[in-house]
PDB file of N, CA and C in Angstrom:
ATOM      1  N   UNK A   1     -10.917  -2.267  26.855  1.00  0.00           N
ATOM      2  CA  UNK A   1     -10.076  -2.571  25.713  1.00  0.00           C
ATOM      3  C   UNK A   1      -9.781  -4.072  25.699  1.00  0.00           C
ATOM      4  N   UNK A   2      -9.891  -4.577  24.834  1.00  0.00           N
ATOM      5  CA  UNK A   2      -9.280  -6.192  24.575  1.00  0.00           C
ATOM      6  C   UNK A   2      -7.830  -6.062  23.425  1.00  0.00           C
ATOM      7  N   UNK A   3      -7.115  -6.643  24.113  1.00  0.00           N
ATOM      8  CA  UNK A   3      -5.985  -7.402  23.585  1.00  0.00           C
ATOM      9  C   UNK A   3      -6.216  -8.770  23.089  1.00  0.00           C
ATOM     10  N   UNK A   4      -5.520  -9.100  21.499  1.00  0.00           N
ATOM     11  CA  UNK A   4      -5.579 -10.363  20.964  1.00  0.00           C
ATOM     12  C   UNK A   4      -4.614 -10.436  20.539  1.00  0.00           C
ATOM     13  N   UNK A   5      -3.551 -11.743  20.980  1.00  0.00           N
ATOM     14  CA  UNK A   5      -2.569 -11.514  20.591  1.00  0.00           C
ATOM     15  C   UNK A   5      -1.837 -13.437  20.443  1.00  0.00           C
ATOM     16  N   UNK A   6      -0.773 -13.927  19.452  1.00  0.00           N
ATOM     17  CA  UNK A   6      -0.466 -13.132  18.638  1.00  0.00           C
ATOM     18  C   UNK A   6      -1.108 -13.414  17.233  1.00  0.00           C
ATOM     19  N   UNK A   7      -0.641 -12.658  16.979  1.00  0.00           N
ATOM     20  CA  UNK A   7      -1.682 -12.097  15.580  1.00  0.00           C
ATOM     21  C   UNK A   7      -0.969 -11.603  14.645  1.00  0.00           C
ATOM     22  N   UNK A   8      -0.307 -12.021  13.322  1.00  0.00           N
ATOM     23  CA  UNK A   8      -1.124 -13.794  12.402  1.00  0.00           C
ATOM     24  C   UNK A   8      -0.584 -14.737  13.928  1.00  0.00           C
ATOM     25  N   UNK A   9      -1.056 -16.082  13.924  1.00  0.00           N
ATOM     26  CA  UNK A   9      -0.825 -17.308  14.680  1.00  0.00           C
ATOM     27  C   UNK A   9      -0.492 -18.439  14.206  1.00  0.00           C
ATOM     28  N   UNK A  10      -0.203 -19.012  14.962  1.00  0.00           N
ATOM     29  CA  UNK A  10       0.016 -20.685  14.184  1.00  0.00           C
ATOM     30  C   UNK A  10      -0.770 -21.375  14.508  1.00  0.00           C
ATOM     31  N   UNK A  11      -1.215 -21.179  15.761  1.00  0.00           N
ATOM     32  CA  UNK A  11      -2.326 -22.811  17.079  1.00  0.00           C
ATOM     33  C   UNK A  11      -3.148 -22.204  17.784  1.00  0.00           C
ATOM     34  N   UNK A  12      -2.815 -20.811  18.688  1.00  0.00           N
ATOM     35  CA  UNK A  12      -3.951 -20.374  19.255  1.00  0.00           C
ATOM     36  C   UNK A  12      -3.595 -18.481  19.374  1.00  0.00           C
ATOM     37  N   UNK A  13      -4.635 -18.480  19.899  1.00  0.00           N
ATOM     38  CA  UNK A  13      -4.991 -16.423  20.215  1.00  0.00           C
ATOM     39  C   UNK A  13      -5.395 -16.915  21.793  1.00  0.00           C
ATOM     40  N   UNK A  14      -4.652 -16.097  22.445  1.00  0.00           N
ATOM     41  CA  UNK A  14      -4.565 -15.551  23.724  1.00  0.00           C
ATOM     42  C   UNK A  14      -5.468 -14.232  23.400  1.00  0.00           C
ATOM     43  N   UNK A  15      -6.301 -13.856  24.501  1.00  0.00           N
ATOM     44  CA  UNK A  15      -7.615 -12.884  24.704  1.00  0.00           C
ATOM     45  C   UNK A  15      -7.126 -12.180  26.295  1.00  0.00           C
ATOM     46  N   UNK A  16      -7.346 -10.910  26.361  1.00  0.00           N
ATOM     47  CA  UNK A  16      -7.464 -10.588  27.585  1.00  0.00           C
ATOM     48  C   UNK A  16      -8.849  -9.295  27.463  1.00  0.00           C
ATOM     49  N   UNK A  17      -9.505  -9.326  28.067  1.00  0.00           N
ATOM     50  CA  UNK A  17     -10.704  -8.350  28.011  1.00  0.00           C
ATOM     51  C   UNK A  17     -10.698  -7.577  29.029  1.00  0.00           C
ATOM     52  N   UNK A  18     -10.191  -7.979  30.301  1.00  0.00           N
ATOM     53  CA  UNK A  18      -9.990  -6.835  31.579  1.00  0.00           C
ATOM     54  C   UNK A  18     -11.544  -6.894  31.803  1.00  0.00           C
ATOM     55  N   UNK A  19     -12.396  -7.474  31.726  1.00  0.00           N
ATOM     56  CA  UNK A  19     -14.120  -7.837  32.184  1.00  0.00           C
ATOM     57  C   UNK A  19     -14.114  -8.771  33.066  1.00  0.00           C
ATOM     58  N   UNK A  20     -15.429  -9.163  33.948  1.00  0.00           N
ATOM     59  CA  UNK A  20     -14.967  -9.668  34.742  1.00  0.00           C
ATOM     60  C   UNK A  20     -16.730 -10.445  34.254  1.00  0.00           C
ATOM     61  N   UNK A  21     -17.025 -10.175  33.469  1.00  0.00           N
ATOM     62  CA  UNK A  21     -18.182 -10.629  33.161  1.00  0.00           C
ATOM     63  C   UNK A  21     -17.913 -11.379  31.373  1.00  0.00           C
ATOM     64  N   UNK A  22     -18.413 -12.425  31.325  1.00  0.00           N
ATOM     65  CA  UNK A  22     -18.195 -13.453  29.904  1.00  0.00           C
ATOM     66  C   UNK A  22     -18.717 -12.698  28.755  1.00  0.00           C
ATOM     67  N   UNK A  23     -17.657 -12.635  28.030  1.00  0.00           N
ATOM     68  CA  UNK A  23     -17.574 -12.124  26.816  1.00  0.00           C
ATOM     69  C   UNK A  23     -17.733 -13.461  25.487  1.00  0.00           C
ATOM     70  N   UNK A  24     -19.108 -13.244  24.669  1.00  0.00           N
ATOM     71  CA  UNK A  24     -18.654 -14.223  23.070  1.00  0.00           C
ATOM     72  C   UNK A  24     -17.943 -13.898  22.311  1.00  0.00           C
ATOM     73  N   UNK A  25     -17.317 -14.725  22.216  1.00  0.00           N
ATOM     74  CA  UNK A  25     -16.675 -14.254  20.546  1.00  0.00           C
ATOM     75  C   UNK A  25     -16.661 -15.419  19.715  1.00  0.00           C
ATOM     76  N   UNK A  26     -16.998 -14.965  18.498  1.00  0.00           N
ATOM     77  CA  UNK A  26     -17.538 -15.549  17.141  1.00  0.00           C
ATOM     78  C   UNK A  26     -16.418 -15.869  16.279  1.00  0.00           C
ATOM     79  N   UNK A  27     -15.622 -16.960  15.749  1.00  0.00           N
ATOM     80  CA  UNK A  27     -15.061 -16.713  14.743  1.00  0.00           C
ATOM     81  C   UNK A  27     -15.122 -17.830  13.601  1.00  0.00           C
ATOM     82  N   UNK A  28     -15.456 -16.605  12.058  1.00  0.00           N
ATOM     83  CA  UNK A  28     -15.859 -17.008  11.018  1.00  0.00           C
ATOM     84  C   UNK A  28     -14.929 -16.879  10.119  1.00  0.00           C
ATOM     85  N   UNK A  29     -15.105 -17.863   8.778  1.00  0.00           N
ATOM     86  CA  UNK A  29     -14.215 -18.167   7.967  1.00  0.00           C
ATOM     87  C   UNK A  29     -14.242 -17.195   6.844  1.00  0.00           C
ATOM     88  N   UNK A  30     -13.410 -16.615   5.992  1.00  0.00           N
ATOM     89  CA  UNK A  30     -13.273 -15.779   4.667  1.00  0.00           C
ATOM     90  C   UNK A  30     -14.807 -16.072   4.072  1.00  0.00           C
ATOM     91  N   UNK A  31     -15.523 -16.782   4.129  1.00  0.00           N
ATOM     92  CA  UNK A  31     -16.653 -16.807   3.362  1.00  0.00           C
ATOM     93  C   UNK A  31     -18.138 -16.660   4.521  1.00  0.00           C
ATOM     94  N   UNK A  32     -17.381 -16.471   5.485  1.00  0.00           N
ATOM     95  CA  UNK A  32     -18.691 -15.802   6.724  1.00  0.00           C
ATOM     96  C   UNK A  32     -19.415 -16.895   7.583  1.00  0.00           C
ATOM     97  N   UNK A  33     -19.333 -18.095   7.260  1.00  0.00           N
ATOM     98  CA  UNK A  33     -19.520 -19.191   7.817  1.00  0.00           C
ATOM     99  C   UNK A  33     -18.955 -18.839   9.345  1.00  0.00           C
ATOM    100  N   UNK A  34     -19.546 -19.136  10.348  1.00  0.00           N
ATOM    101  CA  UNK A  34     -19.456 -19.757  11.774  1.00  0.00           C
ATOM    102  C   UNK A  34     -18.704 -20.528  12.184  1.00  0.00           C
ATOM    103  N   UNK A  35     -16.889 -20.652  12.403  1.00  0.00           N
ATOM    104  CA  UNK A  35     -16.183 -21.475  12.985  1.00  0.00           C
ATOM    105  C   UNK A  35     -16.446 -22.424  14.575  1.00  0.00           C
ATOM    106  N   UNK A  36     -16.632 -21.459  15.241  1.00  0.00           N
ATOM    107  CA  UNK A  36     -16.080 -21.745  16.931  1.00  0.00           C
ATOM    108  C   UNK A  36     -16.830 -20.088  17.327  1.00  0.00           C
ATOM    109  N   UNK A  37     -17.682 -20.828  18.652  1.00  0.00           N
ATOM    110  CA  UNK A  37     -18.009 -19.598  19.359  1.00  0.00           C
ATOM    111  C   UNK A  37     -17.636 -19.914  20.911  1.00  0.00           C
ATOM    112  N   UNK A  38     -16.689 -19.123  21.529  1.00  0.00           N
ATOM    113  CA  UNK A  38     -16.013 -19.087  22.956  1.00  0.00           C
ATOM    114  C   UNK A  38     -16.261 -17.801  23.507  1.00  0.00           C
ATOM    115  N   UNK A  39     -16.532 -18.345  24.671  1.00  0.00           N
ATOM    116  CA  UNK A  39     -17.057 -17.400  26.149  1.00  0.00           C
ATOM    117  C   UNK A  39     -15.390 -17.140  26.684  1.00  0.00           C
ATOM    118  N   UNK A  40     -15.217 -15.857  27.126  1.00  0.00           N
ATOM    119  CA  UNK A  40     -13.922 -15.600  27.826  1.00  0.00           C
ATOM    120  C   UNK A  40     -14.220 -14.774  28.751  1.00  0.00           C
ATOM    121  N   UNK A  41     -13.955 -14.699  30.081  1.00  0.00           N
ATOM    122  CA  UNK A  41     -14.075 -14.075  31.577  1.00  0.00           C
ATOM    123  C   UNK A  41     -12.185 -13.648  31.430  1.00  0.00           C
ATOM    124  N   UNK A  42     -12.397 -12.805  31.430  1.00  0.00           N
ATOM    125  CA  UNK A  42     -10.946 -11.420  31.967  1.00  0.00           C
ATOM    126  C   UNK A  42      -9.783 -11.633  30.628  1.00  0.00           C
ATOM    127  N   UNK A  43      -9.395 -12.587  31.108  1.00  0.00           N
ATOM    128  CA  UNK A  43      -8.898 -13.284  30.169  1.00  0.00           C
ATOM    129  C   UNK A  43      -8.624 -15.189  29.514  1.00  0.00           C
ATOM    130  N   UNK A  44      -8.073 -15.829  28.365  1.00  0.00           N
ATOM    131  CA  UNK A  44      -8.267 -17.053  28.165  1.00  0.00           C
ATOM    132  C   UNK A  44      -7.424 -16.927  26.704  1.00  0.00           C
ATOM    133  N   UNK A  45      -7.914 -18.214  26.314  1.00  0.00           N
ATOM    134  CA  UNK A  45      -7.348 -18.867  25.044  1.00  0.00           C
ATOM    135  C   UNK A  45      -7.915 -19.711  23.935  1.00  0.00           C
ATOM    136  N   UNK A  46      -7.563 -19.380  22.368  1.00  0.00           N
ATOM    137  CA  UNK A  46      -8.678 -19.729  21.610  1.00  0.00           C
ATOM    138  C   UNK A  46      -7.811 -20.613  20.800  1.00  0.00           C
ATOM    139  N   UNK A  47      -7.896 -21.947  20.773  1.00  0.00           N
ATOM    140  CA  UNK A  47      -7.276 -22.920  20.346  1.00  0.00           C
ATOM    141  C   UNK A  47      -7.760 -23.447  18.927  1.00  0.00           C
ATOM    142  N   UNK A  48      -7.130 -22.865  17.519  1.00  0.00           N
ATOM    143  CA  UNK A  48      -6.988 -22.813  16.576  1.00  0.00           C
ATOM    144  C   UNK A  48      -6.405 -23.722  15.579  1.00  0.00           C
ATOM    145  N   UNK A  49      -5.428 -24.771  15.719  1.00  0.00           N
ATOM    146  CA  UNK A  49      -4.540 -25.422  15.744  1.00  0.00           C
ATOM    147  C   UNK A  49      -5.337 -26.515  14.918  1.00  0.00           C
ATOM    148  N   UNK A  50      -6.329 -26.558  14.795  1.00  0.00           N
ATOM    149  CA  UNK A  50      -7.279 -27.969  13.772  1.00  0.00           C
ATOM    150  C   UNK A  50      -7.800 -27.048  12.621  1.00  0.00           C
ATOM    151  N   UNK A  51      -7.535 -25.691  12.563  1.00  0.00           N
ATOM    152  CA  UNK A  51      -7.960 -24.852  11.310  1.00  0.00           C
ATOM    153  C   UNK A  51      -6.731 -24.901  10.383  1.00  0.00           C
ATOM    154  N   UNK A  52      -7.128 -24.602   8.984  1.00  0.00           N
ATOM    155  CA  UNK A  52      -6.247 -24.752   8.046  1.00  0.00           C
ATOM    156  C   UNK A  52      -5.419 -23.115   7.724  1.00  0.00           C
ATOM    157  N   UNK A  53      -4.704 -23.180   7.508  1.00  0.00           N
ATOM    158  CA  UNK A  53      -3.853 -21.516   7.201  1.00  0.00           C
ATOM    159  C   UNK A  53      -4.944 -20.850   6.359  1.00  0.00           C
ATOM    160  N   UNK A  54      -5.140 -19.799   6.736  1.00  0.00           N
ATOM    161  CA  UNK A  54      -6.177 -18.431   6.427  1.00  0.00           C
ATOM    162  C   UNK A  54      -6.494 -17.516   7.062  1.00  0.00           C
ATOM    163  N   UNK A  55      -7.070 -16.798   6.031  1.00  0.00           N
ATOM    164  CA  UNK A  55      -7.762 -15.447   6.757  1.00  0.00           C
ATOM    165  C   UNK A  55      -8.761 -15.600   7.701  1.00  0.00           C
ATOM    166  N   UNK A  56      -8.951 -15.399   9.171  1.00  0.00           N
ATOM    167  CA  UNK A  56     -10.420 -15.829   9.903  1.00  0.00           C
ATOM    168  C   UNK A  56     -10.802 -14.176  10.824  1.00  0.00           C
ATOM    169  N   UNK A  57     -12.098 -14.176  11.013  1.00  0.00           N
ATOM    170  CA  UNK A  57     -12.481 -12.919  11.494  1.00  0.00           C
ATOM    171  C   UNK A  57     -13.137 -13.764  12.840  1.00  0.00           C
ATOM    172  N   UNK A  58     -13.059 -12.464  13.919  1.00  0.00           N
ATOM    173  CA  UNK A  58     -13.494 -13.042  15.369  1.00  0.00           C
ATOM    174  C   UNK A  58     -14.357 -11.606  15.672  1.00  0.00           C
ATOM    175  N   UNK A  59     -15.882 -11.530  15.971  1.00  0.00           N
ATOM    176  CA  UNK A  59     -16.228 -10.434  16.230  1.00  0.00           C
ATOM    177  C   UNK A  59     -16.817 -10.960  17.901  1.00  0.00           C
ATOM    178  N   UNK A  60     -17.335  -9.769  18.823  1.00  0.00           N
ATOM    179  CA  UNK A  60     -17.361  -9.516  19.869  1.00  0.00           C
ATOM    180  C   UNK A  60     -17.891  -8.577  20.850  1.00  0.00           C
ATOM    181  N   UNK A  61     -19.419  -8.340  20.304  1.00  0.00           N
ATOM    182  CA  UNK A  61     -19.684  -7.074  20.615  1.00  0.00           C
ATOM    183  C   UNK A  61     -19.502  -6.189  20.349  1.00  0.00           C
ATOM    184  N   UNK A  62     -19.602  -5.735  19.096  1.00  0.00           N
ATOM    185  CA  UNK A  62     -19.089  -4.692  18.367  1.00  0.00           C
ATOM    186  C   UNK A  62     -17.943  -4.784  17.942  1.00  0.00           C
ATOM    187  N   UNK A  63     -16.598  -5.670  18.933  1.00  0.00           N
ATOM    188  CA  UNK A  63     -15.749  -5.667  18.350  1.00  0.00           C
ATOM    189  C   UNK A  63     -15.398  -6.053  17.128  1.00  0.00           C
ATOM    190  N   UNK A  64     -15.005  -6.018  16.013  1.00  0.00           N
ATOM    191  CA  UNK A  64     -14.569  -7.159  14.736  1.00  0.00           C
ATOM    192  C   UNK A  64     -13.097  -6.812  14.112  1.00  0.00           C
ATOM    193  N   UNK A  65     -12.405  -8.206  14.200  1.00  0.00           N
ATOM    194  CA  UNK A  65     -10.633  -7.915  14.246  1.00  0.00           C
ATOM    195  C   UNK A  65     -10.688  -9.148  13.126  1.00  0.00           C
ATOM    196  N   UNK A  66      -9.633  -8.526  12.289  1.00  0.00           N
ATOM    197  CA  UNK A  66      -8.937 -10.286  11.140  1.00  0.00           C
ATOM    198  C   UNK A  66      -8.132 -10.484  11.990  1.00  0.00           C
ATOM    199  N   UNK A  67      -8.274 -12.313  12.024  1.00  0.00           N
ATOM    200  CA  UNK A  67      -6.860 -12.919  12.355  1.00  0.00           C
ATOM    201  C   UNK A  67      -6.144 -13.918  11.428  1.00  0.00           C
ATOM    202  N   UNK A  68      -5.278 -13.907  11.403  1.00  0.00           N
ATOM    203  CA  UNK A  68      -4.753 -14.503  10.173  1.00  0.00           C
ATOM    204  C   UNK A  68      -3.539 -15.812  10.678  1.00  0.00           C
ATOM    205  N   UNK A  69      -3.833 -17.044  10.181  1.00  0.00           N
ATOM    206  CA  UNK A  69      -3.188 -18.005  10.909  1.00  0.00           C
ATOM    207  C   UNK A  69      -2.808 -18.817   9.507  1.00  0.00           C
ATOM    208  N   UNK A  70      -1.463 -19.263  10.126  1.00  0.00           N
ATOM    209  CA  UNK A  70      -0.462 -19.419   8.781  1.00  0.00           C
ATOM    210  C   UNK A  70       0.064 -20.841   9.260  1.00  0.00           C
TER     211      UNK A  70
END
């Protein structure tokens, strides 16, 4: 299970995956474009804070979550 949290954000998303092996995650803008792609081992942090307030999606191996940063 992965935890992303918090979620909407202001600057960053904290990740915990409980893996002990590097996880990608992808995150793209309302129009599907390719933001930032980060590797995370167990757990880490996705530093957001130069993006503008919006809707952004982060997928992950099947995973796919909106995050929404205001």
């Amino acid at each position: 299970m992965v935890n992303i949290y918090p979620n909407p954000t202001k600057d960053f998303i904290n990740i915990e995956t409980g893996n002990d092996k590097p996880l990608k995650f992808k995150i793209y803008n309302i129009s599907g474009y390719l933001i930032k792609t980060e590797y995370i081992i167990s757990k880490g942090t996705i530093d957001l804070s130069y993006l503008p307030a919006g809707v952004y999606f982060m997928e992950s191996y099947g995973l796919k979550t909106k995050i929404i940063k205001y």
